[in-house]
Protein backbone atom coordinates (compact mmCIF):
# COMPACT_ATOMS: atom_id res chain seq x y z
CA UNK A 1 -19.63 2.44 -0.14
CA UNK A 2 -16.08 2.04 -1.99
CA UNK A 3 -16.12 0.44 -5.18
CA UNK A 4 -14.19 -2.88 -4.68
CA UNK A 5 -10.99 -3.17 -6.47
CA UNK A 6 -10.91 -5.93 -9.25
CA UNK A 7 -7.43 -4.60 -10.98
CA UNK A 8 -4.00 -4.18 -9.74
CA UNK A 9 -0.32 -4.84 -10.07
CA UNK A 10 2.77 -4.55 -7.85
CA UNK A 11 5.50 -1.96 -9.22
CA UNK A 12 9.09 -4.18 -9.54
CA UNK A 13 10.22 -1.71 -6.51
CA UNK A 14 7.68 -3.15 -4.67
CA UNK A 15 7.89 -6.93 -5.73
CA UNK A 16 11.74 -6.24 -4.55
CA UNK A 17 10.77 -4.85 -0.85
CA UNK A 18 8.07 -7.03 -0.53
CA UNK A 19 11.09 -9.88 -1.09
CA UNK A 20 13.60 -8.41 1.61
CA UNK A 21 10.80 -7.85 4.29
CA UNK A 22 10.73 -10.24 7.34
CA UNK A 23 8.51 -13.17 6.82
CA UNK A 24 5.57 -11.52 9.71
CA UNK A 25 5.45 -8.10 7.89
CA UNK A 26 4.88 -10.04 4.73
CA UNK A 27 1.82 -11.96 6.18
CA UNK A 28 0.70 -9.28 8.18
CA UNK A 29 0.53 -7.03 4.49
CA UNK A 30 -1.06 -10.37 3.43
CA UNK A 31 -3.90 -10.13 5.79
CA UNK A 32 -3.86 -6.26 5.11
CA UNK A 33 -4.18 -6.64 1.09
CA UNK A 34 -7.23 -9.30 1.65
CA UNK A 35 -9.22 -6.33 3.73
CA UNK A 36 -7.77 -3.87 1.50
CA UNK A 37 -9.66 -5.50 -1.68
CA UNK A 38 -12.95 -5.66 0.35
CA UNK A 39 -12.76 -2.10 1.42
CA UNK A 40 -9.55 0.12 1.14
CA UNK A 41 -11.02 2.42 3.68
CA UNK A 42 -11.43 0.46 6.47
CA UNK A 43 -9.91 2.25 9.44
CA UNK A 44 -7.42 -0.21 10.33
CA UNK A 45 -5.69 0.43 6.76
CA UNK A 46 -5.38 3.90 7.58
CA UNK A 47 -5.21 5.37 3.62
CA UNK A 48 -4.33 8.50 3.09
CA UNK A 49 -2.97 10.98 0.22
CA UNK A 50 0.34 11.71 1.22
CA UNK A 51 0.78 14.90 1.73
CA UNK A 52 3.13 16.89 -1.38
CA UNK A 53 2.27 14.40 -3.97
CA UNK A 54 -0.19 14.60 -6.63
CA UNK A 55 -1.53 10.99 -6.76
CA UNK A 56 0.58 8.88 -4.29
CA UNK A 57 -1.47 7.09 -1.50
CA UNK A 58 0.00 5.38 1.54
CA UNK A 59 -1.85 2.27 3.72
CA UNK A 60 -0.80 0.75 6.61
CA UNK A 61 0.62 -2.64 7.33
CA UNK A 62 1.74 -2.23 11.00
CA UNK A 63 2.46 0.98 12.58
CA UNK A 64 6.26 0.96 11.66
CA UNK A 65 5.43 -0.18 8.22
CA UNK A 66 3.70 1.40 5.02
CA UNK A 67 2.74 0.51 1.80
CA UNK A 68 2.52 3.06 -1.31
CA UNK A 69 0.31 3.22 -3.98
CA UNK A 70 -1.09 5.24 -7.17
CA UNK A 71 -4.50 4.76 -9.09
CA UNK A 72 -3.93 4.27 -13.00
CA UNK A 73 -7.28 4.69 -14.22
CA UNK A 74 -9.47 2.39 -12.48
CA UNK A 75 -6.51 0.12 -11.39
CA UNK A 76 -3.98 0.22 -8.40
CA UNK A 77 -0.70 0.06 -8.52
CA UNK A 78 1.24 -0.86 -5.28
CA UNK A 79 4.82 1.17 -5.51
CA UNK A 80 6.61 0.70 -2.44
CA UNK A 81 6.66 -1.31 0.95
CA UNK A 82 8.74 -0.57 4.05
CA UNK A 83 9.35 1.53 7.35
CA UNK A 84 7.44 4.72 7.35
CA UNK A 85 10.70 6.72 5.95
CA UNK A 86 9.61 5.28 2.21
CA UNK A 87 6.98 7.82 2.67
CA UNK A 88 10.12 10.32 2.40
CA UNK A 89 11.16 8.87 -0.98
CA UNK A 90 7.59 8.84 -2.24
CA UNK A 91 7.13 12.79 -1.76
């Protein structure tokens, strides 16, 4: 079982995408963020290491859209939101 996450914050890259995005891809990372605190692994996230990075992580909100992420000792920090070309950025 995955340890549940209890600490987190949102990069200000992120607080600024997650500000521009259309008001369903915000609720529908809503609704991804709940499940994501109960169990980042559940298959419908679809987390994985992205590939060339060290310590980047990438979840999904839809199938166009991603969300990026980096564990700072036992916390998360959310680092980008958008199409799946942030994942280009992120590498």
């Amino acid at each position: 079982m995955v340890k549940q996450i209890t600490t987190y914050r949102f990069s200000k890259k992120f607080k600024n995408q997650y500000q521009a995005m259309p008001i369903e891809i915000k609720q529908a990372f809503n609704e991804k963020l709940a499940l994501f605190f109960v169990d980042m692994l559940h298959p419908s996230l679809r987390v994985k290491k992205i590939k060339g990075t060290v310590d980047r992580w990438e979840g999904s909100v839809t199938m166009k859209y991603r969300f990026t992420f980096h564990f700072e000792g036992e916390a998360i920090v959310f680092r980008a939101i958008g199409t799946h070309d942030i994942l280009l950025r992120e590498a």
